[in-house]
PDB file of N, CA and C in Angstrom:
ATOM      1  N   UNK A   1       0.823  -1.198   0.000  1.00  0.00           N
ATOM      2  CA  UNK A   1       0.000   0.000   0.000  1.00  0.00           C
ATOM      3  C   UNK A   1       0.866   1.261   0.000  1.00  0.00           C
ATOM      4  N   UNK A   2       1.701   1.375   0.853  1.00  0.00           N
ATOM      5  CA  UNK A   2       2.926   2.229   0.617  1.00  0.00           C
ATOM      6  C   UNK A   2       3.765   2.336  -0.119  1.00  0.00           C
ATOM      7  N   UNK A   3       3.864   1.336  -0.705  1.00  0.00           N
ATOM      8  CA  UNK A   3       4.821   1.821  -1.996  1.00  0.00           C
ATOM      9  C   UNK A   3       3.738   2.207  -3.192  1.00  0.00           C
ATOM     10  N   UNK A   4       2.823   1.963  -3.215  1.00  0.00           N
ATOM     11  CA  UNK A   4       1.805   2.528  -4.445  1.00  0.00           C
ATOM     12  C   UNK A   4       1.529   4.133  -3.984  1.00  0.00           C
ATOM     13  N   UNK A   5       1.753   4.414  -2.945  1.00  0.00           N
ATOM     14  CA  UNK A   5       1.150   5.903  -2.424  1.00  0.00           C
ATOM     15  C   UNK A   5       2.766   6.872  -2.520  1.00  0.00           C
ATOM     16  N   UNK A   6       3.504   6.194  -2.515  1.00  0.00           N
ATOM     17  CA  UNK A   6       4.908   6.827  -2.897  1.00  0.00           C
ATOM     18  C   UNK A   6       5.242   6.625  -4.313  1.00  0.00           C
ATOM     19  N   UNK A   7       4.961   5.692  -5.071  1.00  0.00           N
ATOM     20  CA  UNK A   7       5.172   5.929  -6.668  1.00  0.00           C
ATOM     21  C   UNK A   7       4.368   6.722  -7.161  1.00  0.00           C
ATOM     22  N   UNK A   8       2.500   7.387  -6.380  1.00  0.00           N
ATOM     23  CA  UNK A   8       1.925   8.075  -6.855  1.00  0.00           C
ATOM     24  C   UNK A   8       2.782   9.473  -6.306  1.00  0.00           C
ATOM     25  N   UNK A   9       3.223   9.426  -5.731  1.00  0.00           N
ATOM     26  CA  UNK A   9       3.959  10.859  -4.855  1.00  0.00           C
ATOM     27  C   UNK A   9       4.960  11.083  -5.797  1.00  0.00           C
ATOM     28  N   UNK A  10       5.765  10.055  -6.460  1.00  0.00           N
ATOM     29  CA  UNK A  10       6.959  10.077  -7.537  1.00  0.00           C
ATOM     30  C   UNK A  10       6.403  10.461  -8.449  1.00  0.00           C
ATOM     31  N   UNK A  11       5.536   9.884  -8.865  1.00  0.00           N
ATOM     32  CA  UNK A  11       4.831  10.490 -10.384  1.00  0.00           C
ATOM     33  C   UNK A  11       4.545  11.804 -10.064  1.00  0.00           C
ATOM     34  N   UNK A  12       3.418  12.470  -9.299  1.00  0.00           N
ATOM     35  CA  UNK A  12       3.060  13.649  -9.708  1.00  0.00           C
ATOM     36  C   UNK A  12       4.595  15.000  -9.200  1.00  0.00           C
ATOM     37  N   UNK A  13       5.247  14.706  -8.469  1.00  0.00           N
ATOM     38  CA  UNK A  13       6.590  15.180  -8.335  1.00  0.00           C
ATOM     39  C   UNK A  13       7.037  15.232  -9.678  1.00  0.00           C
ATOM     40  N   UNK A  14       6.982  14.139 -10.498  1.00  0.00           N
ATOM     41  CA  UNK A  14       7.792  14.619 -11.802  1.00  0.00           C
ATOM     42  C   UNK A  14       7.171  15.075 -12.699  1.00  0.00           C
ATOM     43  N   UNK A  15       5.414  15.022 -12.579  1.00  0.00           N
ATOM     44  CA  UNK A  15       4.375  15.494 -13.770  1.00  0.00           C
ATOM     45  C   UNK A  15       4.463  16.938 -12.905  1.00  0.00           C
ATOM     46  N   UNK A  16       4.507  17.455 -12.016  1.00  0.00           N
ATOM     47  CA  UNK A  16       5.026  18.888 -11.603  1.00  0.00           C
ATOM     48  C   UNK A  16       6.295  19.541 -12.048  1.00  0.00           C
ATOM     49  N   UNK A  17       7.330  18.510 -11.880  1.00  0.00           N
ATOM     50  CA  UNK A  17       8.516  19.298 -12.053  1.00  0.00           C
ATOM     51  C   UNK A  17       8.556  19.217 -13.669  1.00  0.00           C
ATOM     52  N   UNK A  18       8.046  18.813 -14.812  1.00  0.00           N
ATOM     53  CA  UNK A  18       7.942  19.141 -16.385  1.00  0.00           C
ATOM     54  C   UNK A  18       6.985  20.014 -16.702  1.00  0.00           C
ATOM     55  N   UNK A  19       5.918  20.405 -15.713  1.00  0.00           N
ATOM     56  CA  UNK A  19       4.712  21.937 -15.835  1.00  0.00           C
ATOM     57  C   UNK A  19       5.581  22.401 -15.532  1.00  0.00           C
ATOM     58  N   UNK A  20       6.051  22.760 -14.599  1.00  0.00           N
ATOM     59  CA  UNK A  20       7.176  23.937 -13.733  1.00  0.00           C
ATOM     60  C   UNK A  20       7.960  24.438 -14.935  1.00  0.00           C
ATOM     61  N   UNK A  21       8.527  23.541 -15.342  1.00  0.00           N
ATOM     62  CA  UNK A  21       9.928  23.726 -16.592  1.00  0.00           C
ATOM     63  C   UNK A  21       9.268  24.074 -17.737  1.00  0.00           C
ATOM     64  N   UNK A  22       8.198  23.525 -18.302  1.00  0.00           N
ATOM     65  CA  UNK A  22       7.499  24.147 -19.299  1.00  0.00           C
ATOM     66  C   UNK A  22       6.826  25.499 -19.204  1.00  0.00           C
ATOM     67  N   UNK A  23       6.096  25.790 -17.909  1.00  0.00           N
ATOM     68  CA  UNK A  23       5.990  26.986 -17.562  1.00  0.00           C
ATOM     69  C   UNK A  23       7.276  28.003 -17.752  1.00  0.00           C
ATOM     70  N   UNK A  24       8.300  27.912 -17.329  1.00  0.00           N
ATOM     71  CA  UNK A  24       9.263  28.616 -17.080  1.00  0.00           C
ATOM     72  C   UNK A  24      10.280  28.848 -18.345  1.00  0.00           C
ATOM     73  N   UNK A  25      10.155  27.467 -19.685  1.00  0.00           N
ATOM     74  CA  UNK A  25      10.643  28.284 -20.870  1.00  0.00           C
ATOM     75  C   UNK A  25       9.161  29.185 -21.419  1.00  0.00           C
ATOM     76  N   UNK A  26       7.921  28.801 -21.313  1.00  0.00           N
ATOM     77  CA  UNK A  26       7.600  30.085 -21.956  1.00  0.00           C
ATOM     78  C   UNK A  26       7.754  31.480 -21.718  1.00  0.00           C
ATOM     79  N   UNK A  27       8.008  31.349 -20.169  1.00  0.00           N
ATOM     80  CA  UNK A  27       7.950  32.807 -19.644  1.00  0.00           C
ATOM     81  C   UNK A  27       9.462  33.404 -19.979  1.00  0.00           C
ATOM     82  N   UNK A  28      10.063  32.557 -20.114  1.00  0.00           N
ATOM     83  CA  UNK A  28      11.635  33.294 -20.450  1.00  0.00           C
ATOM     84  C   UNK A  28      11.696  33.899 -21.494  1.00  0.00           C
ATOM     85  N   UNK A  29      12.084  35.331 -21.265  1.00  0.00           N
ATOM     86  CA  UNK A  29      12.012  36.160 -22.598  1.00  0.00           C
ATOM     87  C   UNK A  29      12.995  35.662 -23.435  1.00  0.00           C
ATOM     88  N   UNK A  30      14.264  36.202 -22.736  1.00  0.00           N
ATOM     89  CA  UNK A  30      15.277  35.883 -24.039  1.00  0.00           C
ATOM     90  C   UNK A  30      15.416  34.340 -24.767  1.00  0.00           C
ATOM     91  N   UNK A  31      15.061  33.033 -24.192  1.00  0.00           N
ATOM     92  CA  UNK A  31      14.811  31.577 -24.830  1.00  0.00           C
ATOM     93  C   UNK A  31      13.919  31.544 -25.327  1.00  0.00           C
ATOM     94  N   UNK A  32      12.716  32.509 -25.688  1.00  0.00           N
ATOM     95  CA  UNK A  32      11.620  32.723 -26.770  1.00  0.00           C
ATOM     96  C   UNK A  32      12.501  33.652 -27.880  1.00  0.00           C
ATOM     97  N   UNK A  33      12.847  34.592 -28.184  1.00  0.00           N
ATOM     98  CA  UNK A  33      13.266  35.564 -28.341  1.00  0.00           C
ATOM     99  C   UNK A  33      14.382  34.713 -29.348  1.00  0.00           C
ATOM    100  N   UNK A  34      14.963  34.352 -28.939  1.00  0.00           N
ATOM    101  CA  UNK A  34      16.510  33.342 -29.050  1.00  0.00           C
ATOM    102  C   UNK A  34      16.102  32.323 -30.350  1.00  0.00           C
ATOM    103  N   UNK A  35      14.891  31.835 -29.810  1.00  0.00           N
ATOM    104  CA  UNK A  35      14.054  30.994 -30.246  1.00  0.00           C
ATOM    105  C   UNK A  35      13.892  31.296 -31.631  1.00  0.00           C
ATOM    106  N   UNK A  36      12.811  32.295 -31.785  1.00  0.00           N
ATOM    107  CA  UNK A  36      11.904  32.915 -32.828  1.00  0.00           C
ATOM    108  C   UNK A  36      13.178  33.558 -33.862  1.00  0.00           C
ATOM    109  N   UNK A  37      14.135  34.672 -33.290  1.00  0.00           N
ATOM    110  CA  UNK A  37      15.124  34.777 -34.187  1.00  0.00           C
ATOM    111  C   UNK A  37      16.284  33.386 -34.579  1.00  0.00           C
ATOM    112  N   UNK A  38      16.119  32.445 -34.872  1.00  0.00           N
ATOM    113  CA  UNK A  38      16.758  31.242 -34.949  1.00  0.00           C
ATOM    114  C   UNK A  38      15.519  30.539 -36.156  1.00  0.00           C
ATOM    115  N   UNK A  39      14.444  30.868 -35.484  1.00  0.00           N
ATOM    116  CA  UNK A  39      13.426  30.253 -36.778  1.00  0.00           C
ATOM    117  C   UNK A  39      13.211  31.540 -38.162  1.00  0.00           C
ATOM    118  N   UNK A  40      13.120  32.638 -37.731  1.00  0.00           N
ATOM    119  CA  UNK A  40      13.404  33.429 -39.089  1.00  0.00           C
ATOM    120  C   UNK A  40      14.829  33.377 -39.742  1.00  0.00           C
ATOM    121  N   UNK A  41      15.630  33.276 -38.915  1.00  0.00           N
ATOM    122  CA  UNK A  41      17.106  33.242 -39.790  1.00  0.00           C
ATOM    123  C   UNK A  41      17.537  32.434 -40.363  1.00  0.00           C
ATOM    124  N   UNK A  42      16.411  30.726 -40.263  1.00  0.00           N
ATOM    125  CA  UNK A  42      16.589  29.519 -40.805  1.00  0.00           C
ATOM    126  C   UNK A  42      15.353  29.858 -42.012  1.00  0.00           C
ATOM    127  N   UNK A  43      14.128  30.582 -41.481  1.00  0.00           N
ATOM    128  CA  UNK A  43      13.250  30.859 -42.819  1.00  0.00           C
ATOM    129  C   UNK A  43      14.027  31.488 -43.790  1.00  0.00           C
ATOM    130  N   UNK A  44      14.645  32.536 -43.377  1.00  0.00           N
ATOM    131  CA  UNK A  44      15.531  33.458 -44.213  1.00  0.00           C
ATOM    132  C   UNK A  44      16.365  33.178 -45.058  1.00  0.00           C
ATOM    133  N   UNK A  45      17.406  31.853 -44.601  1.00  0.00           N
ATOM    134  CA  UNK A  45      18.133  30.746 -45.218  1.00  0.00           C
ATOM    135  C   UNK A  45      17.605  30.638 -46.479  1.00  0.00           C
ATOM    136  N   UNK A  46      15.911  29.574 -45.960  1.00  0.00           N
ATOM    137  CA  UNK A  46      15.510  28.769 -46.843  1.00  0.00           C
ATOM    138  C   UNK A  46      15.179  29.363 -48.178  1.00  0.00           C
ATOM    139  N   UNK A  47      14.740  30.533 -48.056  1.00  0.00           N
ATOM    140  CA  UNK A  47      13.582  31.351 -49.155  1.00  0.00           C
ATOM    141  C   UNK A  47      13.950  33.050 -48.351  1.00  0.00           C
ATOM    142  N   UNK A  48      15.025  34.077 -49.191  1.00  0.00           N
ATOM    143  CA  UNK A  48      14.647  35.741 -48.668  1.00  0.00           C
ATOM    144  C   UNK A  48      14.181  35.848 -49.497  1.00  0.00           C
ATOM    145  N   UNK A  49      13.629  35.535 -51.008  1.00  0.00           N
ATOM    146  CA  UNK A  49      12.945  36.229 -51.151  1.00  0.00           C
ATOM    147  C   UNK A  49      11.474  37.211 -50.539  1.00  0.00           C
ATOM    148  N   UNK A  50      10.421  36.407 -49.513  1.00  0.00           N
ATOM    149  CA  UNK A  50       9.883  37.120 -48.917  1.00  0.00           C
ATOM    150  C   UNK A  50      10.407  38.069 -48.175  1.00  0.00           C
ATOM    151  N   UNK A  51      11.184  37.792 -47.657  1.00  0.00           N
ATOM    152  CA  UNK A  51      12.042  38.767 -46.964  1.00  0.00           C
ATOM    153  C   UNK A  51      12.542  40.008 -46.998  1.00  0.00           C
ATOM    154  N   UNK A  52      12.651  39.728 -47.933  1.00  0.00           N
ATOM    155  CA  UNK A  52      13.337  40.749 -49.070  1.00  0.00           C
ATOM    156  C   UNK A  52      12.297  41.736 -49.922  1.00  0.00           C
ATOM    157  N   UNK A  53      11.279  40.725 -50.272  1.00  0.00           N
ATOM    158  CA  UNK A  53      10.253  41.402 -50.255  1.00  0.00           C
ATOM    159  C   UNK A  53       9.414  42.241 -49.113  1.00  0.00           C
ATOM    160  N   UNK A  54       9.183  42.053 -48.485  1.00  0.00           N
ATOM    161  CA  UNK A  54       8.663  42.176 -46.627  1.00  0.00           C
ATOM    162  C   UNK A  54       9.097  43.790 -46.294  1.00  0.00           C
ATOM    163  N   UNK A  55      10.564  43.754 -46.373  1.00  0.00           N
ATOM    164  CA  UNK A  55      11.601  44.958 -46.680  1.00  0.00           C
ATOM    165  C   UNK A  55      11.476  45.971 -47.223  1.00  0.00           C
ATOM    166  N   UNK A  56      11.154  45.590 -48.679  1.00  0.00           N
ATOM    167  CA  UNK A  56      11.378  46.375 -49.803  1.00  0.00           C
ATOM    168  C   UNK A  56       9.971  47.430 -49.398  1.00  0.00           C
ATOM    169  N   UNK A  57       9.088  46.648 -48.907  1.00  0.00           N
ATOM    170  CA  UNK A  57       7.516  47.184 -48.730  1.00  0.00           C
ATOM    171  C   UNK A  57       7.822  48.176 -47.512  1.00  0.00           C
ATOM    172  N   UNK A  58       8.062  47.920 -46.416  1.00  0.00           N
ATOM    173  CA  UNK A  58       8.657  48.237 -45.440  1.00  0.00           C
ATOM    174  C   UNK A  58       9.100  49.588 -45.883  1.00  0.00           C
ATOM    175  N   UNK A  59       9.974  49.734 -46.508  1.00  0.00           N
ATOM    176  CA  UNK A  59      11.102  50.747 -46.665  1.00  0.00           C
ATOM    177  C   UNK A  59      10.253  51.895 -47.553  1.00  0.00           C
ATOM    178  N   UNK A  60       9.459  51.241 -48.252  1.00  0.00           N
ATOM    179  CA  UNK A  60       8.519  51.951 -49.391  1.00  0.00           C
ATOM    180  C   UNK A  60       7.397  52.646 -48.440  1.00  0.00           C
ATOM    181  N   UNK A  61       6.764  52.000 -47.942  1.00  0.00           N
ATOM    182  CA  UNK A  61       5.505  52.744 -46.789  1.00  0.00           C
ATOM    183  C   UNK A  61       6.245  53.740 -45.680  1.00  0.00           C
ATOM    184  N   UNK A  62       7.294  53.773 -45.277  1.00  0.00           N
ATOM    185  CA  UNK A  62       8.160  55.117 -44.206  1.00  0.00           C
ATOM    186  C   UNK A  62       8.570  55.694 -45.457  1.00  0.00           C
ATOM    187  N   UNK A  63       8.654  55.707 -46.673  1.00  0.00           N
ATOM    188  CA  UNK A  63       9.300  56.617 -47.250  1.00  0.00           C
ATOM    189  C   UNK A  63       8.067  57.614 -47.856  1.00  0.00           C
ATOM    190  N   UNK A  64       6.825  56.702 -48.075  1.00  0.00           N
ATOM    191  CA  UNK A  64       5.586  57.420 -48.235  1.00  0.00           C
ATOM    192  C   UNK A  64       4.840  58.341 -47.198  1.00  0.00           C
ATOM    193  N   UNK A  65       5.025  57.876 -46.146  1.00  0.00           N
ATOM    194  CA  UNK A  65       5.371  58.409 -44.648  1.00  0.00           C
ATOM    195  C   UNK A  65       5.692  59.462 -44.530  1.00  0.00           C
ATOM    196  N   UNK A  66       6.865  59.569 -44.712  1.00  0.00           N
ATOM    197  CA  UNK A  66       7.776  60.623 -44.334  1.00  0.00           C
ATOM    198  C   UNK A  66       7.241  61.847 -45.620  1.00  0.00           C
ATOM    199  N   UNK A  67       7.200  61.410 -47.156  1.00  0.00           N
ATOM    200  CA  UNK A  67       6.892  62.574 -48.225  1.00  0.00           C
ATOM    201  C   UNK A  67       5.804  62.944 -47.788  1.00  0.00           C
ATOM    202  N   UNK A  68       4.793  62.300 -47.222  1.00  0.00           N
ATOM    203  CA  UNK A  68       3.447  62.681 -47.152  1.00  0.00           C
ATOM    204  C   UNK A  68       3.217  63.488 -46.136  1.00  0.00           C
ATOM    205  N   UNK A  69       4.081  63.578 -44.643  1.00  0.00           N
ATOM    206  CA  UNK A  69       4.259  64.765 -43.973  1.00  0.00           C
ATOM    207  C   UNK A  69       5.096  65.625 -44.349  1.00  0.00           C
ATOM    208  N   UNK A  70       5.756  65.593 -45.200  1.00  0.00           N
ATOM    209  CA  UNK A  70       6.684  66.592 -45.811  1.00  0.00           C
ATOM    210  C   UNK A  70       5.619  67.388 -46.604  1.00  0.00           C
ATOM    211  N   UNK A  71       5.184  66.612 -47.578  1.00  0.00           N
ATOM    212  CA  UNK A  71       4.317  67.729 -48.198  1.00  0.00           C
ATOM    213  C   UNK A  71       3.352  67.987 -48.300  1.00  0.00           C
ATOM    214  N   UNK A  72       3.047  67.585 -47.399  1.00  0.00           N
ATOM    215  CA  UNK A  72       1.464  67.380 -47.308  1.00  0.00           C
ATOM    216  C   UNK A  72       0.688  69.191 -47.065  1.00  0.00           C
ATOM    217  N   UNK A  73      -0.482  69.640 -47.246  1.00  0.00           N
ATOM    218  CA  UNK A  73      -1.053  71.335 -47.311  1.00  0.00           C
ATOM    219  C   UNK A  73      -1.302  70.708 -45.195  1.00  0.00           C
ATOM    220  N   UNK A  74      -0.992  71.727 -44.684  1.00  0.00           N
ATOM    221  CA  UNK A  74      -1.197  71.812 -43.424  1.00  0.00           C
ATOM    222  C   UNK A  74      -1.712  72.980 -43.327  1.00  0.00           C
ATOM    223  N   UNK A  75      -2.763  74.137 -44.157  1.00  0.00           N
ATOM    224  CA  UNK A  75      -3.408  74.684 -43.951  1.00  0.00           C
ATOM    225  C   UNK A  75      -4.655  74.662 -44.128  1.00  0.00           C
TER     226      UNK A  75
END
């Protein structure tokens, strides 16, 4: 009877201590972070063209941005 009430005590000890640890990489910023830049720089690898594209758009909308408060009638 005691050893079944201590292997249940072993088990949930270790089904706790893998929530705990799973809890604790999501909350870690920089091992998400670390993470996510490691999966774009392997997307990036595979295929820049989106990327590159992504960019190009990017760079085009602040530059429309910027002319459009430049010249825009402010009276």
């Amino acid at each position: 009877m005691t050893d079944s009430i201590e292997n249940r005590i072993a088990e949930q000890r270790a089904h706790l201590e893998s929530t705990l640890d799973e809890i604790e990489n999501k909350l870690n910023v920089p091992k998400q972070f670390n993470r996510y830049a490691d999966k774009a720089k392997s997307s990036y690898d595979e295929n820049p063209v989106p990327w590159i594209v992504g960019a190009t758009a990017v760079a085009i909308s602040i530059v429309g941005i910027v002319a459009w408060a430049i010249f825009s009638d402010d009276e």
